[in-house]
C-alpha atoms as a PDB file:
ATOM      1  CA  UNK A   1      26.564   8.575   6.926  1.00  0.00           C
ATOM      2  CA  UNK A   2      24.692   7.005  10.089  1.00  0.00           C
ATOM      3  CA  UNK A   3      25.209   3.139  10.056  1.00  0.00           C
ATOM      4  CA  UNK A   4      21.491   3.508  10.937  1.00  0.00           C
ATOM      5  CA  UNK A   5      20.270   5.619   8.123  1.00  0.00           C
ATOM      6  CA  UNK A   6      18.986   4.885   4.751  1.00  0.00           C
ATOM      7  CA  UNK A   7      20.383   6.511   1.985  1.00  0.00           C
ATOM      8  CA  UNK A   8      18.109   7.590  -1.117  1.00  0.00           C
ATOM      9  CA  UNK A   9      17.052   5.597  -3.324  1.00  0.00           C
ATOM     10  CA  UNK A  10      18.777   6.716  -6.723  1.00  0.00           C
ATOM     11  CA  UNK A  11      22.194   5.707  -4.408  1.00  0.00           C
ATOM     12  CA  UNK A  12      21.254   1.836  -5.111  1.00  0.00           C
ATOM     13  CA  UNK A  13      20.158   2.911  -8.917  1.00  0.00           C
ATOM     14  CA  UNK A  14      23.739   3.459  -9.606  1.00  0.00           C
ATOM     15  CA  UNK A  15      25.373   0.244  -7.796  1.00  0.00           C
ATOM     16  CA  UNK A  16      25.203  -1.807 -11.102  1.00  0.00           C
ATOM     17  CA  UNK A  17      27.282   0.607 -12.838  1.00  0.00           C
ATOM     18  CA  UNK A  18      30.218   0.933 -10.801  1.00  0.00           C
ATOM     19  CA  UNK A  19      33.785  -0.812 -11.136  1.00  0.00           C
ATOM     20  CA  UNK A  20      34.633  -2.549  -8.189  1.00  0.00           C
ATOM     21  CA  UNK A  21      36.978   0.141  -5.851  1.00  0.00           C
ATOM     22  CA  UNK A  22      33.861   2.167  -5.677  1.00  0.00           C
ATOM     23  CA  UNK A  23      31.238  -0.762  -4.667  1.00  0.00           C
ATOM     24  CA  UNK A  24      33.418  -2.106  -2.182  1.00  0.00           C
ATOM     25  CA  UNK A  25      33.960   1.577  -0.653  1.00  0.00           C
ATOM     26  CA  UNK A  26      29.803   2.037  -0.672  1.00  0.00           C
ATOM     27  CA  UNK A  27      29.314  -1.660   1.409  1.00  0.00           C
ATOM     28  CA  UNK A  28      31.091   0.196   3.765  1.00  0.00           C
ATOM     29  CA  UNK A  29      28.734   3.551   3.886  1.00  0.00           C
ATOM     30  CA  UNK A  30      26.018   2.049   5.691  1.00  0.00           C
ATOM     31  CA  UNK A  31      23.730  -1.299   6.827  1.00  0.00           C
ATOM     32  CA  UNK A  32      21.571  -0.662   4.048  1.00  0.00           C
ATOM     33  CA  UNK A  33      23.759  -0.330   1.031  1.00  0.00           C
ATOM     34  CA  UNK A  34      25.861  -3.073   2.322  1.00  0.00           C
ATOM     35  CA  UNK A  35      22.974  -5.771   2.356  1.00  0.00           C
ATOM     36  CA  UNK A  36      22.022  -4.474  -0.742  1.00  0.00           C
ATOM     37  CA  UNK A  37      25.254  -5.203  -2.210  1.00  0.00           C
ATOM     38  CA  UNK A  38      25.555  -8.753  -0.283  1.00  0.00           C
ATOM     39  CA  UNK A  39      22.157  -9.908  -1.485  1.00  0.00           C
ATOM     40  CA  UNK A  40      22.008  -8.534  -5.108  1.00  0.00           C
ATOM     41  CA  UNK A  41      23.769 -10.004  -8.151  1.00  0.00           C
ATOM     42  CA  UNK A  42      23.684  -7.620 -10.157  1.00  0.00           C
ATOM     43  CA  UNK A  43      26.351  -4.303  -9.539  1.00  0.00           C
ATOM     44  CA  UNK A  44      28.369  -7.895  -9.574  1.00  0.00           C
ATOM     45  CA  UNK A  45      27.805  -9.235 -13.522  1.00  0.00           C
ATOM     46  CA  UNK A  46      30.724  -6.780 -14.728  1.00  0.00           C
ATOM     47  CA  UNK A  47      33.441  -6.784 -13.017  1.00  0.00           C
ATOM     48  CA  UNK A  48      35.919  -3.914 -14.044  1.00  0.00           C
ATOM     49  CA  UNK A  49      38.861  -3.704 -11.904  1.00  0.00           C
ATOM     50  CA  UNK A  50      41.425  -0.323 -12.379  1.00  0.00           C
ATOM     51  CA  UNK A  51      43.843   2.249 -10.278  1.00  0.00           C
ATOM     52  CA  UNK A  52      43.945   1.969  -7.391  1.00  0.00           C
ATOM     53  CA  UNK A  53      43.059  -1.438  -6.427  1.00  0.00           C
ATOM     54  CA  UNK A  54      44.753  -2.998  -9.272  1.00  0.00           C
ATOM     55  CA  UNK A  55      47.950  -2.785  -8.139  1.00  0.00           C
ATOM     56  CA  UNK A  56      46.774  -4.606  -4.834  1.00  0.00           C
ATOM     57  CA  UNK A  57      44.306  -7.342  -6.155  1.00  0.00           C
ATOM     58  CA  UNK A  58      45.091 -10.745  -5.676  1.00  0.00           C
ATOM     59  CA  UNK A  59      43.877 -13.969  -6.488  1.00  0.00           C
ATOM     60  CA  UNK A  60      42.179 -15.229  -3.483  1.00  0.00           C
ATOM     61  CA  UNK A  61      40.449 -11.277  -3.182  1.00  0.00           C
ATOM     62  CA  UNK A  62      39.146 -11.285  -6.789  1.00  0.00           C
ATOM     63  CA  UNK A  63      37.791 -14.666  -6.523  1.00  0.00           C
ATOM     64  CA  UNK A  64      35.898 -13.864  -3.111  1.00  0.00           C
ATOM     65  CA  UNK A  65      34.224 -10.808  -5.113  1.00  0.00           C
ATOM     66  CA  UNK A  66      33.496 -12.837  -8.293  1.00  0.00           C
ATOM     67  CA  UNK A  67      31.639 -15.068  -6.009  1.00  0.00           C
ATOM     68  CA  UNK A  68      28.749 -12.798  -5.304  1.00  0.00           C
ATOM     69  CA  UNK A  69      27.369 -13.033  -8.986  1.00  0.00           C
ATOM     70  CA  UNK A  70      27.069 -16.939  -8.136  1.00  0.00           C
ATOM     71  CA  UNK A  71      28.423 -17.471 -11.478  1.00  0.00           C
ATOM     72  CA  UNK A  72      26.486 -15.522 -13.544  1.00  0.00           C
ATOM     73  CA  UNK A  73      29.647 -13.031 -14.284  1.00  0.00           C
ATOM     74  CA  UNK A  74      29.525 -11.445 -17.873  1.00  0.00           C
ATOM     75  CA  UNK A  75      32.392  -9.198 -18.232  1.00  0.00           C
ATOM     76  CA  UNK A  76      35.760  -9.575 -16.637  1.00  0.00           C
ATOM     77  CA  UNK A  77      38.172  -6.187 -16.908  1.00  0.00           C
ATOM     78  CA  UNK A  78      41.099  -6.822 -15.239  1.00  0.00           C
ATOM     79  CA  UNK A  79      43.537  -3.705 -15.586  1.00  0.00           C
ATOM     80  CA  UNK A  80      47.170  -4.056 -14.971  1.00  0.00           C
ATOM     81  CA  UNK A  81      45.969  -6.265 -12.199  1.00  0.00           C
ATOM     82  CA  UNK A  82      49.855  -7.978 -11.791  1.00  0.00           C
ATOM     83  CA  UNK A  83      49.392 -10.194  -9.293  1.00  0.00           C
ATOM     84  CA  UNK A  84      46.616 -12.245 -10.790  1.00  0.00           C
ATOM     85  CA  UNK A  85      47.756 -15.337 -11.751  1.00  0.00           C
ATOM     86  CA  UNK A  86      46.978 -18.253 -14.469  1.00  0.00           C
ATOM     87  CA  UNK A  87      45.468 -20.100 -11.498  1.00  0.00           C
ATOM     88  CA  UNK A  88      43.427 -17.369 -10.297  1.00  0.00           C
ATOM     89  CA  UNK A  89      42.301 -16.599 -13.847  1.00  0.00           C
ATOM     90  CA  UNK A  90      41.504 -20.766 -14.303  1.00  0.00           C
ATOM     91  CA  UNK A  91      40.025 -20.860 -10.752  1.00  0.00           C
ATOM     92  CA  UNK A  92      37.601 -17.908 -12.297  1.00  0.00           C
ATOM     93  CA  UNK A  93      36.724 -18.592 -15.315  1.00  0.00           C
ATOM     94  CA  UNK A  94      35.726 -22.166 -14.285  1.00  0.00           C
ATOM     95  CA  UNK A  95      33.130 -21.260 -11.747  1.00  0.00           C
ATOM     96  CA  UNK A  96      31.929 -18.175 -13.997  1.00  0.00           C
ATOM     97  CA  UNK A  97      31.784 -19.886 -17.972  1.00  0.00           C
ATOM     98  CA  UNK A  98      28.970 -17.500 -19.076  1.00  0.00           C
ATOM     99  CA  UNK A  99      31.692 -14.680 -19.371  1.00  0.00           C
ATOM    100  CA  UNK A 100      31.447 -12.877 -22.481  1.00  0.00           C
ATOM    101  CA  UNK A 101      34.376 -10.104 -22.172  1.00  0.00           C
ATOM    102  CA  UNK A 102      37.533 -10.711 -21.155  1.00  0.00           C
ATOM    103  CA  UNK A 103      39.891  -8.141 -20.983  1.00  0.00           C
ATOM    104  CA  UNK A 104      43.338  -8.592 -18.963  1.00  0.00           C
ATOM    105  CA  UNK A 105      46.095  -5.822 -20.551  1.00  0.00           C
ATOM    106  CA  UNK A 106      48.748  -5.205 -18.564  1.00  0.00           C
ATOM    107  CA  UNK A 107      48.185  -8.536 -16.271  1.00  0.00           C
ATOM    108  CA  UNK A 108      51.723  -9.494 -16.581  1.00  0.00           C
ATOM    109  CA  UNK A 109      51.882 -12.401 -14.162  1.00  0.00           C
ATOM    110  CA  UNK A 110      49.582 -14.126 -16.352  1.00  0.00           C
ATOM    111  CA  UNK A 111      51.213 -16.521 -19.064  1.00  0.00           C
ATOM    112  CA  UNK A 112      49.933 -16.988 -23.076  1.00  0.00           C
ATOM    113  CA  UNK A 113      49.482 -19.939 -21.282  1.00  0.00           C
ATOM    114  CA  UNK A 114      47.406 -19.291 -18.904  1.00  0.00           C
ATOM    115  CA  UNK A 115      45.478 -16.881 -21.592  1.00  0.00           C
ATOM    116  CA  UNK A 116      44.964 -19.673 -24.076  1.00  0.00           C
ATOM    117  CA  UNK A 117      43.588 -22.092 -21.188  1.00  0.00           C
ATOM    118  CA  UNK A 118      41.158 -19.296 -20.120  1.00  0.00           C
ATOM    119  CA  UNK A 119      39.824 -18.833 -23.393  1.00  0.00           C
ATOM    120  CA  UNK A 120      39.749 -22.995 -24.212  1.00  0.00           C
ATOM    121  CA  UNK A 121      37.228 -22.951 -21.644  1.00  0.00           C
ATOM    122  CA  UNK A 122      35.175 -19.834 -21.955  1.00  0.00           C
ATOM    123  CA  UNK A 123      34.628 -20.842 -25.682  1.00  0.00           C
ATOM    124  CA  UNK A 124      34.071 -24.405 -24.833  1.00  0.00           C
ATOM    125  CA  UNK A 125      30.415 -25.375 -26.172  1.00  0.00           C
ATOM    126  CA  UNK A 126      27.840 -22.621 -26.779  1.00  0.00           C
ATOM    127  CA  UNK A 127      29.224 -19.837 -25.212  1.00  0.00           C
ATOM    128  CA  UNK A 128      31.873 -17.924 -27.193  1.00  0.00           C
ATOM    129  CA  UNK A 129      33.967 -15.015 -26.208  1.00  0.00           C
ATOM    130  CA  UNK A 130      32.483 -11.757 -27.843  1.00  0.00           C
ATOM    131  CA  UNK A 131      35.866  -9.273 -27.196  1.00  0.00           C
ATOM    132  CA  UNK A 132      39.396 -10.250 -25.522  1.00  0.00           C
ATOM    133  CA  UNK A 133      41.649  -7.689 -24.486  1.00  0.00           C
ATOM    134  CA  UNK A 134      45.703  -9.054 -24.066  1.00  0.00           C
ATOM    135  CA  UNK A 135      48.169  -6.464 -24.784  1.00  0.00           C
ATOM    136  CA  UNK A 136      50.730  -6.557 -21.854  1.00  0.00           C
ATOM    137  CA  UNK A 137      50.417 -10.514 -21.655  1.00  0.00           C
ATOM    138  CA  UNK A 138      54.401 -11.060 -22.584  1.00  0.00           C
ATOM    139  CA  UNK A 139      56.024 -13.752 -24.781  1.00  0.00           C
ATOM    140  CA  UNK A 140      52.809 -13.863 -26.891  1.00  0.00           C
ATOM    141  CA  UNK A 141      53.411 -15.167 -30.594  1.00  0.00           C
ATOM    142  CA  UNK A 142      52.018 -16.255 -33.652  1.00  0.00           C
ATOM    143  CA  UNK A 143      51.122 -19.829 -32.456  1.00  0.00           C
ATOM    144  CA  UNK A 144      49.542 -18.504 -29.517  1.00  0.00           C
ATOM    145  CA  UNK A 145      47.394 -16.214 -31.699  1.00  0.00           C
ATOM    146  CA  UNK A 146      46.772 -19.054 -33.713  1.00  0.00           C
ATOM    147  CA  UNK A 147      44.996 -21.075 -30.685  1.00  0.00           C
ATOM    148  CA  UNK A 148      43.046 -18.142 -29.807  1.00  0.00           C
ATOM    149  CA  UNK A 149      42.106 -17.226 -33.671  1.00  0.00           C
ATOM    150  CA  UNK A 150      40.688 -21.202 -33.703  1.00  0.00           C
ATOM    151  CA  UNK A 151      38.911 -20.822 -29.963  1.00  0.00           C
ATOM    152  CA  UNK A 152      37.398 -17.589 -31.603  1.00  0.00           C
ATOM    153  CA  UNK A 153      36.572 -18.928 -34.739  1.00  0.00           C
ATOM    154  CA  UNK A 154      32.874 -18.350 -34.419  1.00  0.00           C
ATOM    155  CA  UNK A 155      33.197 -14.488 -33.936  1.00  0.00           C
ATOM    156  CA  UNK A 156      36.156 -14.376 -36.067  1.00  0.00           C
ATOM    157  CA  UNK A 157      34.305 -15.159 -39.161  1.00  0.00           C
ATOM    158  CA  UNK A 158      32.912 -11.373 -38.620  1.00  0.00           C
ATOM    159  CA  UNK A 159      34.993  -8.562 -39.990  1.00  0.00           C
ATOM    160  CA  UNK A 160      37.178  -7.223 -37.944  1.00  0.00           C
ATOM    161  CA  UNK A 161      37.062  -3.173 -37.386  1.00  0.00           C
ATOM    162  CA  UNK A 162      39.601  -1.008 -38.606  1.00  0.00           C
ATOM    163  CA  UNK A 163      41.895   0.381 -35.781  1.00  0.00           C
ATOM    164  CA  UNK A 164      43.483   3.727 -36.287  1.00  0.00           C
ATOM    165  CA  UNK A 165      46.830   4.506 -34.117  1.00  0.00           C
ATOM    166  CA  UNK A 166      45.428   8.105 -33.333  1.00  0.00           C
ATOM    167  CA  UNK A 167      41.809   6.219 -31.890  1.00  0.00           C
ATOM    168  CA  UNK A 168      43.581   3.543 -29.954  1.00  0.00           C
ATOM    169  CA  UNK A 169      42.908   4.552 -26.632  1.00  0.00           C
ATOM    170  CA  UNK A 170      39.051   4.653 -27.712  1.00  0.00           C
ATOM    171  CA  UNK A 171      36.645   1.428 -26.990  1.00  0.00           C
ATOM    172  CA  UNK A 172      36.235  -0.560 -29.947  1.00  0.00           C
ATOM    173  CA  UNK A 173      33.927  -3.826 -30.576  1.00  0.00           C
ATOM    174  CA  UNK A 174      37.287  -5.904 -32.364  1.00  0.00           C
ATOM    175  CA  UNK A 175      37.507  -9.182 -31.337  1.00  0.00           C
ATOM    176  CA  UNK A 176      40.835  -9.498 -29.997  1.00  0.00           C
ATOM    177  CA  UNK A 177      43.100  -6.726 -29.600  1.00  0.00           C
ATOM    178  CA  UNK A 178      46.049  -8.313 -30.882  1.00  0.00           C
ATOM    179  CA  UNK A 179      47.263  -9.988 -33.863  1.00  0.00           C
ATOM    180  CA  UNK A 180      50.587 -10.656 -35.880  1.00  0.00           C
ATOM    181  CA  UNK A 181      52.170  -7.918 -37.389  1.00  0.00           C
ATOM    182  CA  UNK A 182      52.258  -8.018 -41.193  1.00  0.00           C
ATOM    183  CA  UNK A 183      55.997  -7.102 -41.267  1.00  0.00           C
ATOM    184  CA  UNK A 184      57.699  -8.048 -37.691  1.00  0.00           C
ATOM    185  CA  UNK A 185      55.177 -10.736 -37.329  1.00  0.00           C
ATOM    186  CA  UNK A 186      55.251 -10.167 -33.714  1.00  0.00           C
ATOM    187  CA  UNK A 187      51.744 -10.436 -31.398  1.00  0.00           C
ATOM    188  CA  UNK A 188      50.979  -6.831 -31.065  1.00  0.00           C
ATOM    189  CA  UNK A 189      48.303  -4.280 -32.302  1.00  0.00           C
ATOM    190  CA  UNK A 190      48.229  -3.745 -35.647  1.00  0.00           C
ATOM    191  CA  UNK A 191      46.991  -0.231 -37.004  1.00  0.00           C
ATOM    192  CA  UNK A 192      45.265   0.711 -40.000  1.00  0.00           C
ATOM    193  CA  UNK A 193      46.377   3.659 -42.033  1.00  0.00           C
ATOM    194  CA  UNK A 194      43.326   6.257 -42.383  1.00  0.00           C
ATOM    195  CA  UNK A 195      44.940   7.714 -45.775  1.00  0.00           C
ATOM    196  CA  UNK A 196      41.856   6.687 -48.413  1.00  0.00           C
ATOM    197  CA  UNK A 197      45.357   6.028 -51.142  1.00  0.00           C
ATOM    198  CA  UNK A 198      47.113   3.897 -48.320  1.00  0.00           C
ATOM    199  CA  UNK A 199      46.615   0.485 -47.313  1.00  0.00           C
ATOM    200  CA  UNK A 200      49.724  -0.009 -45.128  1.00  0.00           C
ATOM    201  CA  UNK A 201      48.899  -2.183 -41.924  1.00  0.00           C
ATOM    202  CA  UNK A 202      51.949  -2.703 -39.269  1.00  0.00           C
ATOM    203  CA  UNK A 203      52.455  -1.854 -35.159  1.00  0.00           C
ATOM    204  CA  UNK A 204      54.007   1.129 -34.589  1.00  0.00           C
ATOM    205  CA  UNK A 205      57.136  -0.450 -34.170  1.00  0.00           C
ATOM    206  CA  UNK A 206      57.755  -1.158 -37.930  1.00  0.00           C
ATOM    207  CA  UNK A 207      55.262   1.846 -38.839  1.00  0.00           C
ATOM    208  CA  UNK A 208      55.415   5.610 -37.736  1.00  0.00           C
ATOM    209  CA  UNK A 209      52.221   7.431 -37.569  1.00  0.00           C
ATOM    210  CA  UNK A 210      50.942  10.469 -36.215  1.00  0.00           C
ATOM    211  CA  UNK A 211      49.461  10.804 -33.138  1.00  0.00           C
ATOM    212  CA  UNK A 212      46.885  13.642 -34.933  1.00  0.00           C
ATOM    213  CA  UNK A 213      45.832  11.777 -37.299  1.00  0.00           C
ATOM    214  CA  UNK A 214      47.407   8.075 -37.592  1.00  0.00           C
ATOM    215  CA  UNK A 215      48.775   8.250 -41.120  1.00  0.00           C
ATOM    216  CA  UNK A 216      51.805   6.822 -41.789  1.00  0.00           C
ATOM    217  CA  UNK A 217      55.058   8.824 -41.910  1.00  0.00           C
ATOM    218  CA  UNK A 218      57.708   9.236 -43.734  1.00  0.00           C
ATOM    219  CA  UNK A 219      61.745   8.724 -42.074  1.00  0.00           C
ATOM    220  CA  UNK A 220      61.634  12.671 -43.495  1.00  0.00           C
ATOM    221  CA  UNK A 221      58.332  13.593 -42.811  1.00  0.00           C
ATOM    222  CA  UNK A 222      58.413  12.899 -39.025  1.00  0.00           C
ATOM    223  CA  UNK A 223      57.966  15.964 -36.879  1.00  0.00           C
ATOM    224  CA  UNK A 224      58.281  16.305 -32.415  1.00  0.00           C
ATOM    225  CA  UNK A 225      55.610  17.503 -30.808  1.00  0.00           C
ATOM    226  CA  UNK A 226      56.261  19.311 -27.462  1.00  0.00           C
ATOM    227  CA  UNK A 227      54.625  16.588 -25.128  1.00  0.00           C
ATOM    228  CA  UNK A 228      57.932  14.022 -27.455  1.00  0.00           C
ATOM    229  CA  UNK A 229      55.019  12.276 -29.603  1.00  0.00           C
ATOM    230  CA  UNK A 230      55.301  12.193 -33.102  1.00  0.00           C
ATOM    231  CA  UNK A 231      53.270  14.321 -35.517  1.00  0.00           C
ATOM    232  CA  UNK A 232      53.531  14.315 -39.637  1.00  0.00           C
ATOM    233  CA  UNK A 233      54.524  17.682 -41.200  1.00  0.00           C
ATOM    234  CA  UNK A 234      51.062  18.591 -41.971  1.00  0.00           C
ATOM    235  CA  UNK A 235      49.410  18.496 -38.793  1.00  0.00           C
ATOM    236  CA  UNK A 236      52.557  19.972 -36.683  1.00  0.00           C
ATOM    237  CA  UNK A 237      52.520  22.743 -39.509  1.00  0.00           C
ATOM    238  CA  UNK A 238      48.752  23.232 -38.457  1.00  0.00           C
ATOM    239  CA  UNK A 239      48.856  22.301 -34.890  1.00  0.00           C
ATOM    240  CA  UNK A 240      48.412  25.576 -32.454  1.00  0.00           C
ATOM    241  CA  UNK A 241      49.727  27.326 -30.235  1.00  0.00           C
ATOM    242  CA  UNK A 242      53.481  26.607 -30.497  1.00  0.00           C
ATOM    243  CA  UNK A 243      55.552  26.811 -27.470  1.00  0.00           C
ATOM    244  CA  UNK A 244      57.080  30.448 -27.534  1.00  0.00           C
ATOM    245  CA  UNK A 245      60.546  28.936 -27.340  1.00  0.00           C
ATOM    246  CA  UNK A 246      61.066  25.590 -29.083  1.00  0.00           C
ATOM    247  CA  UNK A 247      58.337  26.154 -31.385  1.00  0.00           C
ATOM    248  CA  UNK A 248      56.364  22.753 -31.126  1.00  0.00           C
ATOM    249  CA  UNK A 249      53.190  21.878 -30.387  1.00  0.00           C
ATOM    250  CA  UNK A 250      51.473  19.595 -27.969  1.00  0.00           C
ATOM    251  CA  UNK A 251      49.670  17.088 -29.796  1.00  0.00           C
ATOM    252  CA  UNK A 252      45.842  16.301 -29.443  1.00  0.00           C
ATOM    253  CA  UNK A 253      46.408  12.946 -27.103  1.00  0.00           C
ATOM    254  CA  UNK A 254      47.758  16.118 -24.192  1.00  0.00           C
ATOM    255  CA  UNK A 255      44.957  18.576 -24.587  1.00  0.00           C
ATOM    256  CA  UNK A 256      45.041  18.703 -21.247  1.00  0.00           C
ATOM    257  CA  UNK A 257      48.073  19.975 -20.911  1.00  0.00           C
ATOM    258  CA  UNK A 258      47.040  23.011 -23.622  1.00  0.00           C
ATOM    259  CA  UNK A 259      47.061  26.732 -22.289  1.00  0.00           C
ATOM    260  CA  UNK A 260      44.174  27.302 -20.565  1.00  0.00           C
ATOM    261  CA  UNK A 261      44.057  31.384 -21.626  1.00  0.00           C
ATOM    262  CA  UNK A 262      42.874  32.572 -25.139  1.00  0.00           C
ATOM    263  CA  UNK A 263      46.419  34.079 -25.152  1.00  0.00           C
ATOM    264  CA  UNK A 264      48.167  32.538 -28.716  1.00  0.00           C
ATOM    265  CA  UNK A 265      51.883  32.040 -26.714  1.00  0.00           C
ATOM    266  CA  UNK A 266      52.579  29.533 -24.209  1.00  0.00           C
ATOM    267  CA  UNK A 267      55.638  27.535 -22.800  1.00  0.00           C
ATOM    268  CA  UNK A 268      56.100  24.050 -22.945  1.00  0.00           C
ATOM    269  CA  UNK A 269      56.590  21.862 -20.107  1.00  0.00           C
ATOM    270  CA  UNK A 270      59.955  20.675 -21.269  1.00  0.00           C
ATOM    271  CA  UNK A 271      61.060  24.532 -21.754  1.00  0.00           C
ATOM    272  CA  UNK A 272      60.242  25.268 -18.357  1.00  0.00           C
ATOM    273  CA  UNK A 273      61.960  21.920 -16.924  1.00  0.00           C
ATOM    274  CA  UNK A 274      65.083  23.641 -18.840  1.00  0.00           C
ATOM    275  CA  UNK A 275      64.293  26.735 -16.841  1.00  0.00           C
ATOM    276  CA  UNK A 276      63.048  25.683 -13.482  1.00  0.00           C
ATOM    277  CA  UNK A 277      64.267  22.126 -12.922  1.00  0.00           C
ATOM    278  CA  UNK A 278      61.211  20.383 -12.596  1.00  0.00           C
ATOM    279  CA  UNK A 279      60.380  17.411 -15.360  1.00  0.00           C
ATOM    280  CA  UNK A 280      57.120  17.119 -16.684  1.00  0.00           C
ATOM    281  CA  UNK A 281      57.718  12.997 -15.850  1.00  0.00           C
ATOM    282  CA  UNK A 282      57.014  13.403 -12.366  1.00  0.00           C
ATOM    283  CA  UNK A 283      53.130  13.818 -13.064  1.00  0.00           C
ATOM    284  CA  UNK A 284      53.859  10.124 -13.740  1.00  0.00           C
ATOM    285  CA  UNK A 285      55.484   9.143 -11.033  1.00  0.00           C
END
């Protein structure tokens, strides 16, 4: 676009609802979306921060763009951001102590530490952290979820929503992601078991379940799928298509990789690894 022209006008009705990579891309479209972006505070209350520039962020960067809501910031979704620091975070949260969502998975150069300090201070007099995302932060334990449980006492009080192993990836209102593990009693999620006769609660470490469904499973119960999750005998019996040569099924967290055709027989990506060389991994690479 012409540094000159003006772009229309539903271009700056969008602004406040995009993450960060794709604001800082449109201040560099044109004069007029970059002034409106400079002089506007709000596309700037929720920060949400993801792939690509996540890998790249660093303190003195996210601090400089946290800056233009003049410390009005709200929500703070920092996603496998590893180079933030405790400092950064403490720098941030000190200069923005309205914020109301704090979500940092996967930012593993910040401490439990550095966590419990950020929170001390967002929940510090009237203002009270409404949802706090952690998984990822390592060496968490009980006594740091302890801190936090106290710091979040307010919304704690509130009952806490089920979470269901197969509906994990999904957005929930809970208050804090983690919590100690009824049988490990180490700091990670804890899943509910959707079975109306079953009240087992544990991480998927001590626990099984299905990736289907998110019941529990029994040591002779457990099933492969195709795509190496886990399924219980019931759903992999029901699960189709099956892969013409192995004879499992992808489970529902890879519909994406499904056959595309109406045609009932496909092969799995592992089966044609075996027969062409190529590993279904490198799409994660």
């Amino acid at each position: 676009m012409d540094q000159e022209s003006s772009p229309h006008e539903a271009m700056f009705l969008v602004l406040g609802y995009l993450p960060v990579y794709e604001l800082l891309l449109m201040s560099q479209v044109c004069r007029s979306l970059r002034d409106a972006l400079n002089n506007d505070v709000l596309p700037w209350l929720n920060i949400l921060v993801q792939r690509p520039l996540s890998s790249r962020l660093s303190d003195h960067t996210l601090i400089n763009i946290t800056s233009k809501a003049n410390g009005g910031l709200k929500t703070l979704s920092l996603i496998n951001c590893i180079h933030i620091t405790n400092h950064g975070l403490q720098t941030l949260v000190r200069q923005n102590p309205h914020i109301t969502k704090l979500h940092i998975p996967g930012c593993s150069s910040i401490t439990p530490e550095g966590v419990v300090a950020a929170v001390t201070t967002l929940c510090h007099g009237s203002n009270c952290l409404r949802t706090l995302r952690i998984n990822g932060i390592y060496n968490l334990n009980r006594e740091h979820l302890r801190t936090l449980a106290s710091c979040l006492n307010n919304n704690l009080q509130l009952e806490q929503q089920p979470l269901f192993y197969h509906e994990r990836h999904r957005e929930r209102e809970r208050i804090i992601d983690l919590e100690a593990c009824p049988k490990c009693y180490e700091a990670r999620e804890v899943y509910d078991c959707p079975k109306r006769e079953c009240e087992c609660r544990a991480c998927s470490f001590c626990i099984p379940r299905c990736e289907n469904c998110g019941g529990c499973i029994a040591s002779e119960q457990v099933e492969e799928a195709a795509c190496s999750d886990i399924l219980c005998l019931n759903c992999w019996l029901h699960e189709h298509p099956k892969c013409s040569f192995c004879n499992k099924p992808y489970c529902r967290q890879h519909t994406s990789w499904w056959p595309n055709s109406s045609d009932s027989t496909f092969v799995c990506r592992v089966c044609q690894e075996n027969s062409s060389g190529y590993t279904y991994m490198d799409d994660f690479m």
